[in-house]
Protein backbone atom coordinates (compact mmCIF):
# COMPACT_ATOMS: atom_id res chain seq x y z
CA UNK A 1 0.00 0.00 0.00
CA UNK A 2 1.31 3.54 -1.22
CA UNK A 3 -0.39 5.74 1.61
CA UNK A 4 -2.52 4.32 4.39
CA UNK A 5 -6.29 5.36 4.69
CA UNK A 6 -5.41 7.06 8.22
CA UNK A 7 -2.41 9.02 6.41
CA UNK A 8 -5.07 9.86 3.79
CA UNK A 9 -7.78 11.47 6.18
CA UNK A 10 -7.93 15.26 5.96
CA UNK A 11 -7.36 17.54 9.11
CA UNK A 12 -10.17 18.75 11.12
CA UNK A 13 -9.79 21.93 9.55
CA UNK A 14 -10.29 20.59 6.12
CA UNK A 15 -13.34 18.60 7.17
CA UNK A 16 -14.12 14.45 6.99
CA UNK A 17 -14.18 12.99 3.53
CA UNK A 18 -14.80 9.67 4.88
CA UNK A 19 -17.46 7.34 3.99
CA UNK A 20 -15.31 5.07 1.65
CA UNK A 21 -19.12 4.99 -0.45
CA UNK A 22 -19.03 5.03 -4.59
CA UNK A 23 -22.06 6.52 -6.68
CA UNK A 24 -23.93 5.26 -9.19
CA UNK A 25 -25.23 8.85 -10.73
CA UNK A 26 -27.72 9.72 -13.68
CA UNK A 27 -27.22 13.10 -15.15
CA UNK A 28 -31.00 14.57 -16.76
CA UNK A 29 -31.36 17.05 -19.80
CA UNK A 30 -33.11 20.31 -18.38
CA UNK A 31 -35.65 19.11 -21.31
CA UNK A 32 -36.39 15.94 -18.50
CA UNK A 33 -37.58 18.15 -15.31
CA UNK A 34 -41.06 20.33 -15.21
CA UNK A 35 -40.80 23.88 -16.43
CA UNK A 36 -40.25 25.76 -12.96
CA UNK A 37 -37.65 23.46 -12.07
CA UNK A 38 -36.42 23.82 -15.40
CA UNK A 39 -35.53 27.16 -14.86
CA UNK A 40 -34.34 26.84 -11.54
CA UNK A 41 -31.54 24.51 -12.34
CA UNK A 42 -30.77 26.66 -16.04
CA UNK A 43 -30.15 29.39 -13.35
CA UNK A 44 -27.80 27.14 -10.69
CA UNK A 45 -25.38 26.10 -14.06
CA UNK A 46 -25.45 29.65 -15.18
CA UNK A 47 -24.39 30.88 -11.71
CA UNK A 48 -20.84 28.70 -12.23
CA UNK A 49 -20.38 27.74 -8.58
CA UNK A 50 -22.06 23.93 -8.13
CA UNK A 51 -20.48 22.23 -5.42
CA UNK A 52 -17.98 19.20 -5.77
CA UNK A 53 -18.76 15.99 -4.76
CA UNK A 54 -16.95 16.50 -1.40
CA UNK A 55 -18.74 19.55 -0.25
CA UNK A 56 -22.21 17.62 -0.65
CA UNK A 57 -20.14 15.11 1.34
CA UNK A 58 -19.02 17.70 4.35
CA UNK A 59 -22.67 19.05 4.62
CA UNK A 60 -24.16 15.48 4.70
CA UNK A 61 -21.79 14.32 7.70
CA UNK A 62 -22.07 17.87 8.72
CA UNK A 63 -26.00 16.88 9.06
CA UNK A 64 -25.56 14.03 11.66
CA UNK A 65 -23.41 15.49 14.11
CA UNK A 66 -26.22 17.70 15.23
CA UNK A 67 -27.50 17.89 18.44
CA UNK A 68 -30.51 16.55 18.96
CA UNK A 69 -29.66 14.20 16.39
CA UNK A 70 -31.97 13.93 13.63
CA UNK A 71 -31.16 11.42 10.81
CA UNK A 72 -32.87 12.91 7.81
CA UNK A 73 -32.23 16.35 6.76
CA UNK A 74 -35.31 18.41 7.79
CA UNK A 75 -35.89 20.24 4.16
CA UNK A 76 -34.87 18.62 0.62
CA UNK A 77 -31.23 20.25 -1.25
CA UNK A 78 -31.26 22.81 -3.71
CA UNK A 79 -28.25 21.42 -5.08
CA UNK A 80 -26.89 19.36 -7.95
CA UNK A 81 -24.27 18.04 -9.99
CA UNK A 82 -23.95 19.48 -13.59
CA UNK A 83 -22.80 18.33 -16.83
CA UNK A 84 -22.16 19.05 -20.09
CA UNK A 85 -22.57 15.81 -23.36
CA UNK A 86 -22.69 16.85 -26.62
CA UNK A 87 -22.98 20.93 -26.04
CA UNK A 88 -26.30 19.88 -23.72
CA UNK A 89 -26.48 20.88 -20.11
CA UNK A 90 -27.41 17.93 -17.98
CA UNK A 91 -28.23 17.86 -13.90
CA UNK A 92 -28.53 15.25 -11.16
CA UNK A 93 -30.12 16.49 -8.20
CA UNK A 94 -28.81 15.91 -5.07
CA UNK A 95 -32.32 15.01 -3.44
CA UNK A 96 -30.11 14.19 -0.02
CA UNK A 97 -33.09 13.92 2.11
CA UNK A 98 -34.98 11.77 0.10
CA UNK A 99 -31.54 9.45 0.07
CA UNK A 100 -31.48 9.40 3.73
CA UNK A 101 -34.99 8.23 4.35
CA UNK A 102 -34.01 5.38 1.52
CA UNK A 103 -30.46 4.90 3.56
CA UNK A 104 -32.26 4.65 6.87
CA UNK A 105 -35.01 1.91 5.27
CA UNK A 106 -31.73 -0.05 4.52
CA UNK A 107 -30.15 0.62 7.90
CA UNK A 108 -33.18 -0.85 9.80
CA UNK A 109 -33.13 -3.83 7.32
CA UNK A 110 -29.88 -4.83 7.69
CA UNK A 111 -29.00 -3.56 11.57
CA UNK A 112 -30.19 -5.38 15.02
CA UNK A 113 -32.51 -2.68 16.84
CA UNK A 114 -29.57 -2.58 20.06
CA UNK A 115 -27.72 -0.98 17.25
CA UNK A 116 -29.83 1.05 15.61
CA UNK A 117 -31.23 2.68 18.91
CA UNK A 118 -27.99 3.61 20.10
CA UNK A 119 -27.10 5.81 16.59
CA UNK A 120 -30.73 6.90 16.00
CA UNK A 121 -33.39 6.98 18.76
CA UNK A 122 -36.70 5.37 17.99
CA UNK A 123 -38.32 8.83 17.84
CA UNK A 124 -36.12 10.07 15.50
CA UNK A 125 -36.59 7.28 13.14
CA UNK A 126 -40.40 7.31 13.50
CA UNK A 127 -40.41 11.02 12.53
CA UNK A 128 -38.31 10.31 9.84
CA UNK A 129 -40.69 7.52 8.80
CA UNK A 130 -43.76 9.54 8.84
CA UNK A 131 -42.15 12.20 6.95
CA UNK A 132 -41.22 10.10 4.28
CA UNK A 133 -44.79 8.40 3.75
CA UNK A 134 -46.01 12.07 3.75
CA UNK A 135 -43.50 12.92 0.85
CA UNK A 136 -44.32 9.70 -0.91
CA UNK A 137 -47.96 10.60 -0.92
CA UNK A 138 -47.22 13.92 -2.65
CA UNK A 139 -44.46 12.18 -5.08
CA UNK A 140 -45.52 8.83 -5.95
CA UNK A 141 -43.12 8.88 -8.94
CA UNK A 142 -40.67 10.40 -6.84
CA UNK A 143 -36.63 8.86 -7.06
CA UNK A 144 -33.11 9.55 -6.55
CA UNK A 145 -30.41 10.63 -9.24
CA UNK A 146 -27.63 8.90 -6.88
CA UNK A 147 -27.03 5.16 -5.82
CA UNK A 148 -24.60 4.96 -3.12
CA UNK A 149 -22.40 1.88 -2.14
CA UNK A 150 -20.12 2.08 0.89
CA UNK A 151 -16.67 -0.21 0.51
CA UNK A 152 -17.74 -1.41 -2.91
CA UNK A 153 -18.36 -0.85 -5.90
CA UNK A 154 -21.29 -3.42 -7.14
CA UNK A 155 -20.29 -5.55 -9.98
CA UNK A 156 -23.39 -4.98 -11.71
CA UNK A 157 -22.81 -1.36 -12.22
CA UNK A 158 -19.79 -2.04 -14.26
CA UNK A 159 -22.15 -3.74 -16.84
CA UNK A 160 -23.17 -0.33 -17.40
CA UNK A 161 -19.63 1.16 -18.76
CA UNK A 162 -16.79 -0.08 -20.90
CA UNK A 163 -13.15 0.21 -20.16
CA UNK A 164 -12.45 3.00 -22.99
CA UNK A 165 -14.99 5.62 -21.08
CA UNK A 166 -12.84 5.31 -17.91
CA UNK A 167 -11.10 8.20 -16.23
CA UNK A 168 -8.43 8.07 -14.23
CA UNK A 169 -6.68 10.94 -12.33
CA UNK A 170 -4.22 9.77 -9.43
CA UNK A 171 -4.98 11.50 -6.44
CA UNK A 172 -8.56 12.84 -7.75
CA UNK A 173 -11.30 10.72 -9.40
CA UNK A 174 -11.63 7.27 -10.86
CA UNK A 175 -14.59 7.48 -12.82
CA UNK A 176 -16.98 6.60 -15.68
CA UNK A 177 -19.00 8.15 -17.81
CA UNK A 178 -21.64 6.93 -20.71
CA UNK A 179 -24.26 7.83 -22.40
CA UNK A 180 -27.79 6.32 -21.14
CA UNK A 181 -28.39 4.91 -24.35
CA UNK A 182 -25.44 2.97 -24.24
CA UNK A 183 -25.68 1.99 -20.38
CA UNK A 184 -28.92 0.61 -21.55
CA UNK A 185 -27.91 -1.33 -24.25
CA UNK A 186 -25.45 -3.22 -22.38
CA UNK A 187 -27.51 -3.85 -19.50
CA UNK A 188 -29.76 -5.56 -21.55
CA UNK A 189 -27.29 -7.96 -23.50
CA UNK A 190 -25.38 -8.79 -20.74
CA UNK A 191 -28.94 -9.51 -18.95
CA UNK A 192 -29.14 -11.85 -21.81
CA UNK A 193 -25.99 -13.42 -21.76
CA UNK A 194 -26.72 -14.18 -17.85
CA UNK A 195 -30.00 -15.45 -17.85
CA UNK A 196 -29.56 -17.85 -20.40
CA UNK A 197 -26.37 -19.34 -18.28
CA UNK A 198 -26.55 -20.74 -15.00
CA UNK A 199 -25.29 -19.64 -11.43
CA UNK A 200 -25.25 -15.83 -12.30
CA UNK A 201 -28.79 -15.67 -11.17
CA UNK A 202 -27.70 -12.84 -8.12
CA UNK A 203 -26.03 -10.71 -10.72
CA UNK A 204 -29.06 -11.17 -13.16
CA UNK A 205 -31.28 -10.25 -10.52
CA UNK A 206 -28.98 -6.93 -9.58
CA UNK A 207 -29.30 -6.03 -13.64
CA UNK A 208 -32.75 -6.07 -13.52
CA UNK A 209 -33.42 -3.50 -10.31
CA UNK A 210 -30.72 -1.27 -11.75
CA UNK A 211 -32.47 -1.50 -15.28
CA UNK A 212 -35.79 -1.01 -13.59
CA UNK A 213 -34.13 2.28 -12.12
CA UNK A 214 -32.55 3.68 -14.86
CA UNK A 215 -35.64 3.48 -17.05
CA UNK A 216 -37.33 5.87 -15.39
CA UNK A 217 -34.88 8.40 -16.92
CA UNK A 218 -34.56 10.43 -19.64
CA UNK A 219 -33.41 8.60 -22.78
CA UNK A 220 -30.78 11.38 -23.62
CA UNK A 221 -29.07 11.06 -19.97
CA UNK A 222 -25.55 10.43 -18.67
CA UNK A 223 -24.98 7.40 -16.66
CA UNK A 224 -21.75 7.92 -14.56
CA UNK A 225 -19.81 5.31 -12.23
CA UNK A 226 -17.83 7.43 -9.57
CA UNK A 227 -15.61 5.16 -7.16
CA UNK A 228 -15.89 8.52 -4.75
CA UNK A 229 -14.57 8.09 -1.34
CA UNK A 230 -12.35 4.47 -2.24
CA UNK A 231 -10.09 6.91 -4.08
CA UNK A 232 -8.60 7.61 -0.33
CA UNK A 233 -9.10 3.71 1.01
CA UNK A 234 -7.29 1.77 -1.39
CA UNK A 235 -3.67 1.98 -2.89
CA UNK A 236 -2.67 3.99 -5.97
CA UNK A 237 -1.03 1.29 -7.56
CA UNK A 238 -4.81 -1.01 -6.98
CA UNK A 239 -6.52 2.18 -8.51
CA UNK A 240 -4.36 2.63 -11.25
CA UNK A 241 -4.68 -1.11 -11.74
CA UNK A 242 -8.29 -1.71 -11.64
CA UNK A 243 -10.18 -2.23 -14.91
CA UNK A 244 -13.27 -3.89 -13.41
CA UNK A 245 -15.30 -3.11 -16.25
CA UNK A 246 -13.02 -4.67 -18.27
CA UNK A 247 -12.57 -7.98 -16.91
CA UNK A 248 -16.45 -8.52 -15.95
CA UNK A 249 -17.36 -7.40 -19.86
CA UNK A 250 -14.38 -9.82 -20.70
CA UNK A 251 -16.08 -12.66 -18.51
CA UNK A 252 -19.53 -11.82 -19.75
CA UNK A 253 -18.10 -12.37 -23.35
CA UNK A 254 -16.34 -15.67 -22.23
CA UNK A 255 -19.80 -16.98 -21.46
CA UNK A 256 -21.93 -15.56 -24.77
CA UNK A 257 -18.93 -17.35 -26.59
CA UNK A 258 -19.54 -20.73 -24.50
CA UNK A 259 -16.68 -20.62 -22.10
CA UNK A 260 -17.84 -21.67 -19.13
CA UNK A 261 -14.69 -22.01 -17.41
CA UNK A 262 -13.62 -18.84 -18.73
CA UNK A 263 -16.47 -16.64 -17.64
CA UNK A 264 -15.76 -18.73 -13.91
CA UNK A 265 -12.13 -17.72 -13.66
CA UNK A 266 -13.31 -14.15 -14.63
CA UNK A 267 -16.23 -13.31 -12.48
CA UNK A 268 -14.45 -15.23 -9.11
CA UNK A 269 -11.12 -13.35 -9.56
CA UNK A 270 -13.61 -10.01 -9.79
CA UNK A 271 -15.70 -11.17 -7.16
CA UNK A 272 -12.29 -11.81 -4.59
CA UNK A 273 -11.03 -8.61 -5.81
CA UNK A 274 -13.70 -6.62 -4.63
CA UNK A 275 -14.33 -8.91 -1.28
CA UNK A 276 -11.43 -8.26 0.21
CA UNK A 277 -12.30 -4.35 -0.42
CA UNK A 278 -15.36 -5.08 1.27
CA UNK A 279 -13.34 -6.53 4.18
CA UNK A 280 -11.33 -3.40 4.82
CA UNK A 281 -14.97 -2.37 6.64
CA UNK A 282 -13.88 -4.63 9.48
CA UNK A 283 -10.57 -3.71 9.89
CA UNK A 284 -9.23 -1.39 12.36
């Protein structure tokens, strides 16, 4: 390891850029939202300050070191992510409180209650709950622009991107970025591939929630893979290293073409790779 993850934490005065999470993020046309919040986000590019990635992570950590603690942001982010693909302006919403109420559904799913009661009171989780029913029943069609995965990144996105569109920067960003139409179109052959084979059925199923989710976007989006936080939890030479989308498209090939045993040695040395990133979560 180049540089340890405790050599790699910022100072107090810089702020926490900790958790080690990566983001699955779709990136809208303006031509995709309703007219007033059309012209609200026109106005927030044109403006020339949207915040980085680790400012919306400061203000989120920020959010749950208040006193009394409250879990859920109390009123929904004005903010977003921007983009530009072919000369068009595209936006992902931050929609932070709407991911905590879907972060604390997975924390009580996965969590004993001990646990659970001692980071979040009861109270403060029934609020939350009853505030999020509330929203739901105003936004039925409501969803997030941003997945988030903490000490992973889930082989399934990586279906999503080929090796070519990644971007590397030491120090800065590992990242992907494709056009929806494309993201789609591999989803659904490699959904193919894995359905008619047998023992991928986990990854199949994975495929079809995150094709499920990215259909309710518009067809002219951005799909981008950003391994966020792991940038400062895992060696430069593993980062520079790393072509997972490589290797799973290579397995996924290997199996279309009929090699079993190809496709195997593929998706298990993938599947270790990224366990034993996983594991770091336990280590102290």
């Amino acid at each position: 390891m180049s540089e340890s993850p405790e050599r790699r934490l910022p100072s107090a005065r810089t702020g926490p850029t900790v958790p080690y999470a990566s983001y699955l993020r779709v990136y809208e046309p303006l031509a995709a939202f309703p007219e007033a919040e059309r012209a609200h986000w026109s106005g927030y590019a044109r403006r020339g300050d949207a915040p980085t990635a680790q400012d919306e992570l400061r203000r989120s950590l920020a959010d749950l070191v208040r006193v009394p603690v409250v879990g859920v942001p109390a009123h929904e982010s004005g903010d977003a992510f921007t983009a530009e693909l072919d000369g068009v302006l595209l936006v992902c919403p931050w929609r932070t409180r709407l991911r905590g109420w879907l972060a604390l559904q997975e924390l009580e799913a996965e969590f004993p209650r001990p646990v659970l009661d001692a980071a979040l009171p009861p109270s403060a989780r029934r609020r939350a709950a009853e505030a999020y029913e509330a929203w739901r029943e105003r936004n039925p069609d409501g969803r997030p622009w941003i997945r988030t995965a903490v000490w992973q990144v889930p082989l399934r996105w990586f279906v999503l991107v080929a090796d070519e569109e990644r971007d590397y920067l030491p120090g800065e960003r590992l990242r992907y970025r494709t056009p929806m139409v494309q993201a789609r179109r591999r989803l659904a052959r490699g959904l193919r591939t894995l359905r008619a084979a047998e023992g991928y059925g986990m990854l199949a199923q994975g495929l079809v929630e995150v094709g499920s989710w990215l259909e309710e976007f518009h067809p002219r989006s951005m799909v981008e893979l950003d391994y966020g936080g792991l940038l400062h939890a895992l060696p430069e030479a593993a980062l520079a290293g790393d072509r997972s989308a490589r290797d799973l498209a290579r397995g996924i090939a290997a199996l279309r073409a009929g090699d079993s045993q190809g496709a195997i040695d593929a998706y298990t040395d993938l599947a270790e790779r990224w366990k034993a990133v996983r594991e770091r979560l336990f280590a102290n």
